[in-house]
N, C-alpha and C. Protein backbone atom coordinates (compact mmCIF):
# COMPACT_ATOMS: atom_id res chain seq x y z
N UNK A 1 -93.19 -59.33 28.99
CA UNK A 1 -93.40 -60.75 28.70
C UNK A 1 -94.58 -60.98 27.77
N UNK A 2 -95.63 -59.96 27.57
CA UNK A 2 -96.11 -60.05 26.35
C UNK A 2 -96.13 -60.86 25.28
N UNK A 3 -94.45 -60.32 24.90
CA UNK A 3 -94.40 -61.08 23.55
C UNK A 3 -93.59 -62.25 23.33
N UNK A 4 -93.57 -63.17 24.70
CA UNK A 4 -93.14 -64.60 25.24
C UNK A 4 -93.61 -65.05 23.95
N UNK A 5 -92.98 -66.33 23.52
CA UNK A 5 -93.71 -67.09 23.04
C UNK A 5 -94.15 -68.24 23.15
N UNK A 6 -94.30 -68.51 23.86
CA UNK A 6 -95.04 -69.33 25.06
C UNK A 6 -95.28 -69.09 26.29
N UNK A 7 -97.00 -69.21 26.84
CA UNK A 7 -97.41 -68.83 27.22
C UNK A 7 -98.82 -69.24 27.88
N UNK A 8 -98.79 -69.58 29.36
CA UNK A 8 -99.63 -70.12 30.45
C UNK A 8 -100.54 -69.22 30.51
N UNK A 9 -102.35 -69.78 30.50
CA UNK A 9 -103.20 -69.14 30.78
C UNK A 9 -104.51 -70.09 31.52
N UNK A 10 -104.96 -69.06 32.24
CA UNK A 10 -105.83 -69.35 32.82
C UNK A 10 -107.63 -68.71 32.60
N UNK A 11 -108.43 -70.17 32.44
CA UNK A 11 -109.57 -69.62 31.81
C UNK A 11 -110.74 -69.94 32.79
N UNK A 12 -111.69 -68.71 33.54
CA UNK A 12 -113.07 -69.13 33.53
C UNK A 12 -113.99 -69.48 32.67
N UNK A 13 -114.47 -70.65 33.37
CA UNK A 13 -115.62 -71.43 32.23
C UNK A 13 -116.68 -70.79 32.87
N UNK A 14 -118.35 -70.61 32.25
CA UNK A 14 -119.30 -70.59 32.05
C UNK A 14 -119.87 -70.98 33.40
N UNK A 15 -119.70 -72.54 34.00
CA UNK A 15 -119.81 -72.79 35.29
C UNK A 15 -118.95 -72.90 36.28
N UNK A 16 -118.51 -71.90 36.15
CA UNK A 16 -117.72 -70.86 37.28
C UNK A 16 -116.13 -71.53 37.84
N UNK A 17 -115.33 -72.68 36.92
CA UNK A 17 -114.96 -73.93 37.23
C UNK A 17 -113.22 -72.83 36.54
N UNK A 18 -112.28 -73.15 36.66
CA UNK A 18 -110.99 -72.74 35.68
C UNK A 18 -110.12 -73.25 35.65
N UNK A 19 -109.82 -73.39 34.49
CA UNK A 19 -109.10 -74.22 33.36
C UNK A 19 -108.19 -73.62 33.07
N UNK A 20 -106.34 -74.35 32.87
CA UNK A 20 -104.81 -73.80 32.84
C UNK A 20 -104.81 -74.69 31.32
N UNK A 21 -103.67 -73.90 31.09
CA UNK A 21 -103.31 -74.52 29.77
C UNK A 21 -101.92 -73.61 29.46
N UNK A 22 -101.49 -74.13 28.18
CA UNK A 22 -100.20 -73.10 27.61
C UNK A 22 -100.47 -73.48 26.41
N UNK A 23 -100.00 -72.29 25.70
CA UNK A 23 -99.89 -72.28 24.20
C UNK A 23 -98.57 -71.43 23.60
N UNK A 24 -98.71 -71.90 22.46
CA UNK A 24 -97.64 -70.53 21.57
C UNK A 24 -98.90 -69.38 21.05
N UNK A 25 -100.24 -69.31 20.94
CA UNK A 25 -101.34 -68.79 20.16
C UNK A 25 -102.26 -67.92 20.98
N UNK A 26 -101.59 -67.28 22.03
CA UNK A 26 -102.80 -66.86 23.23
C UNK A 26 -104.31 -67.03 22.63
N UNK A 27 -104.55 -66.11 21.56
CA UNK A 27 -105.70 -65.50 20.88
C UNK A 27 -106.28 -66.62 20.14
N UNK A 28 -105.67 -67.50 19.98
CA UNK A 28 -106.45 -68.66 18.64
C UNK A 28 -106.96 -69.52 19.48
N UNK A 29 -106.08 -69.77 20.49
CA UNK A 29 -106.22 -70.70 21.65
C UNK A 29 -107.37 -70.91 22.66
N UNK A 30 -107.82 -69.41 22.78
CA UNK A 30 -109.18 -69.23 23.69
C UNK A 30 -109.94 -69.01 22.80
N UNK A 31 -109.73 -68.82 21.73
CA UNK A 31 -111.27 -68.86 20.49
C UNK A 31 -111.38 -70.34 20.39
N UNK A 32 -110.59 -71.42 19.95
CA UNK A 32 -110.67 -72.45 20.28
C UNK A 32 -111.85 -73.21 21.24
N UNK A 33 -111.07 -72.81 22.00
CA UNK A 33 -112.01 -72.98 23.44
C UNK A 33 -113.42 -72.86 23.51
N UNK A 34 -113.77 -70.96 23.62
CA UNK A 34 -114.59 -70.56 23.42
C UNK A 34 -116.05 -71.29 22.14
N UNK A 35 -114.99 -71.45 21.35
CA UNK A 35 -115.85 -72.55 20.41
C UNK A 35 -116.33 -73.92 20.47
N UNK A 36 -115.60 -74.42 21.51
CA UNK A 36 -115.92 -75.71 22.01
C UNK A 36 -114.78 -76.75 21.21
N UNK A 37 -113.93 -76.14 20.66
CA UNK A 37 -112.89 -77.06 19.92
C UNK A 37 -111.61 -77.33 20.55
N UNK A 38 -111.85 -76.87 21.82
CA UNK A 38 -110.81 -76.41 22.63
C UNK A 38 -110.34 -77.96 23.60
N UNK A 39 -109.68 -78.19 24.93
CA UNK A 39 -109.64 -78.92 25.45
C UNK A 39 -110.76 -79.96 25.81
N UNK A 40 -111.32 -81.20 26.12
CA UNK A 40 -111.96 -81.65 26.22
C UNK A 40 -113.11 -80.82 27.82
N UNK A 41 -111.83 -80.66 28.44
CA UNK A 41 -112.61 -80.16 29.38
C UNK A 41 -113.64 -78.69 29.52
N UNK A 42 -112.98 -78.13 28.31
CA UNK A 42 -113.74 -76.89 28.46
C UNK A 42 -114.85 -77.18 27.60
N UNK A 43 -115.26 -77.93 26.64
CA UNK A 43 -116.27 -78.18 25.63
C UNK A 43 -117.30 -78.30 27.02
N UNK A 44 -118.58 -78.06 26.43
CA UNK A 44 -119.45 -77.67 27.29
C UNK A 44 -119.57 -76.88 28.67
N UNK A 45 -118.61 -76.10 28.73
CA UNK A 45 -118.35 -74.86 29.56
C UNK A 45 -118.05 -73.43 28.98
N UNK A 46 -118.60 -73.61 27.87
CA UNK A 46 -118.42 -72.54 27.61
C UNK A 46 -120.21 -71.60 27.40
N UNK A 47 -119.52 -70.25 27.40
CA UNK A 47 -118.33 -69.43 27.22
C UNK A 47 -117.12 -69.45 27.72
N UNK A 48 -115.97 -69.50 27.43
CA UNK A 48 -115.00 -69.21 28.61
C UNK A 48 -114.40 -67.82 28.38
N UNK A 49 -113.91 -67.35 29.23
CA UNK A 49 -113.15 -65.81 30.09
C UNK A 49 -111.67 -66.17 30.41
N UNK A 50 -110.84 -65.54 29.36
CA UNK A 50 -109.44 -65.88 29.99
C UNK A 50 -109.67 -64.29 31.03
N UNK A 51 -108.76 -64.60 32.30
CA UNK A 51 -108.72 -64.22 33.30
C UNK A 51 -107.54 -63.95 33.73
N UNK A 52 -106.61 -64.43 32.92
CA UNK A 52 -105.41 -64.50 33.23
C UNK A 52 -103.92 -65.22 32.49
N UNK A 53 -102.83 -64.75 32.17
CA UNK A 53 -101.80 -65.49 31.75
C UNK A 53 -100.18 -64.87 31.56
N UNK A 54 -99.47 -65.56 31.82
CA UNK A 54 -98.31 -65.36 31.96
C UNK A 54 -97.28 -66.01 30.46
N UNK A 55 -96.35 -64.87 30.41
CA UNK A 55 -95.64 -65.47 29.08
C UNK A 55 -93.85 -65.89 29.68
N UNK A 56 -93.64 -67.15 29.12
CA UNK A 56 -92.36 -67.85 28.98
C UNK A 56 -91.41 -67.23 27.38
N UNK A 57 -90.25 -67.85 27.69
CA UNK A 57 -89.33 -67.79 26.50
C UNK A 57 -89.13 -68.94 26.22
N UNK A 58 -89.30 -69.88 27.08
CA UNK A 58 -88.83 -71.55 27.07
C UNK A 58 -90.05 -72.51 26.94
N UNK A 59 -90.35 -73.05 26.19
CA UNK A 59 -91.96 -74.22 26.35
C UNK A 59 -91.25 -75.12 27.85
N UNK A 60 -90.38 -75.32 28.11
CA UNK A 60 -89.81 -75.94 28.82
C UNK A 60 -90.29 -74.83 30.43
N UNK A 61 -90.01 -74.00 30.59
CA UNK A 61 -89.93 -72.64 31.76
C UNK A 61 -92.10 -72.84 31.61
N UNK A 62 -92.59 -72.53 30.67
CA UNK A 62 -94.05 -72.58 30.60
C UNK A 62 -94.56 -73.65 31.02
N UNK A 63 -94.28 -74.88 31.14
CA UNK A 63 -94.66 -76.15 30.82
C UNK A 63 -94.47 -76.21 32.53
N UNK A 64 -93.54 -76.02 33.41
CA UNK A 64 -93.22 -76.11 34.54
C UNK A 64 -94.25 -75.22 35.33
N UNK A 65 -94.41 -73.83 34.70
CA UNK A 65 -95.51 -72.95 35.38
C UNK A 65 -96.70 -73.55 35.33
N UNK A 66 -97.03 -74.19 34.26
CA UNK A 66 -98.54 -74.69 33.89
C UNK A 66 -98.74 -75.84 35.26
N UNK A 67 -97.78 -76.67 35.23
CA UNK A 67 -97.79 -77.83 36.11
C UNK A 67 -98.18 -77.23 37.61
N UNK A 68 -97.22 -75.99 38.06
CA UNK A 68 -96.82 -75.56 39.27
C UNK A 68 -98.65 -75.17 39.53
N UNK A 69 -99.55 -74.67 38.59
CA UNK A 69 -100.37 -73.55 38.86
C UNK A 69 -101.72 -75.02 38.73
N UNK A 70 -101.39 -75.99 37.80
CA UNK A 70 -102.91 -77.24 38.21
C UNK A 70 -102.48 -77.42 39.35
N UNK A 71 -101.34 -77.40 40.81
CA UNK A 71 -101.40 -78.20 41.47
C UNK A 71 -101.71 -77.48 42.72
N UNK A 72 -102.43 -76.15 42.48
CA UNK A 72 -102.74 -75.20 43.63
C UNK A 72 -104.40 -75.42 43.41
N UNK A 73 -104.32 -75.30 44.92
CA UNK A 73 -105.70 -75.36 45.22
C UNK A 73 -106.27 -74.45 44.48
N UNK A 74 -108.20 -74.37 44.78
CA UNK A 74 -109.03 -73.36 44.45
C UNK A 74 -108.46 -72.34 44.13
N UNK A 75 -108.46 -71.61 45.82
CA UNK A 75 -108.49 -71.00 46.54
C UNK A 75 -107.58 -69.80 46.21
N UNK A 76 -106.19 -70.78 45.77
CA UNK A 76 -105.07 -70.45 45.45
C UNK A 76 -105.01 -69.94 44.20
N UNK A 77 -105.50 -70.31 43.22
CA UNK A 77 -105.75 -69.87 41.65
C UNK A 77 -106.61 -69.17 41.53
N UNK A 78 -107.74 -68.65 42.72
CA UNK A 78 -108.96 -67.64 42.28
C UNK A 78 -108.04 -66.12 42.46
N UNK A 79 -106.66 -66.25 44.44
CA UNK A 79 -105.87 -65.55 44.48
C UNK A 79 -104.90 -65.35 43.75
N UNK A 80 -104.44 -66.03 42.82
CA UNK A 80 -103.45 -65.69 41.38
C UNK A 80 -104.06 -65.10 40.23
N UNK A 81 -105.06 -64.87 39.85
CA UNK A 81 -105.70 -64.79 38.94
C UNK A 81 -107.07 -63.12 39.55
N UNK A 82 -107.23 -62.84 40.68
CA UNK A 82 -107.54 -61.89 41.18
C UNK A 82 -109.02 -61.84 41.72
N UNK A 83 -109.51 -63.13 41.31
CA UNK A 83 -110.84 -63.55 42.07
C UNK A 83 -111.55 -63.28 42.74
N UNK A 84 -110.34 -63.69 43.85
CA UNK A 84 -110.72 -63.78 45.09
C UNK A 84 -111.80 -62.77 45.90
């Protein structure tokens, strides 16, 4: 799934907080970020640490994972992502 092209990821911020998203750009996407040009929410959390991400064939199949994975607890995303 690698070479999905689209593709759910999950990022530690700086203050210890993590942030989901999807892209078609894994790599441009967390430089983005990392730069502060990224989602509103990650601007001033950075550095950020992707930690984690999964690749789709469908923006449609990604878009559903992204949703499924903001609506888990903490707890739940520190254990998806290997945190814990």
């Amino acid at each position: 799934m690698a070479d999905a092209d689209h593709v759910v990821y999950v990022l530690k911020c700086a203050d210890g907080s993590l942030y989901t998203g999807y892209t078609t750009d894994l790599e441009r996407r967390v430089a983005e970020h990392d730069a502060g040009d990224g989602a509103k929410y990650t601007r001033g959390r950075t550095p950020v640490e992707l930690c984690y991400h999964e690749g789709y064939e469908s923006k449609s199949a990604a878009m559903s994972r992204e949703y499924e994975i903001k609506q888990l607890t903490r707890t739940q995303k520190e254990r998806l992502v290997g945190l814990e």
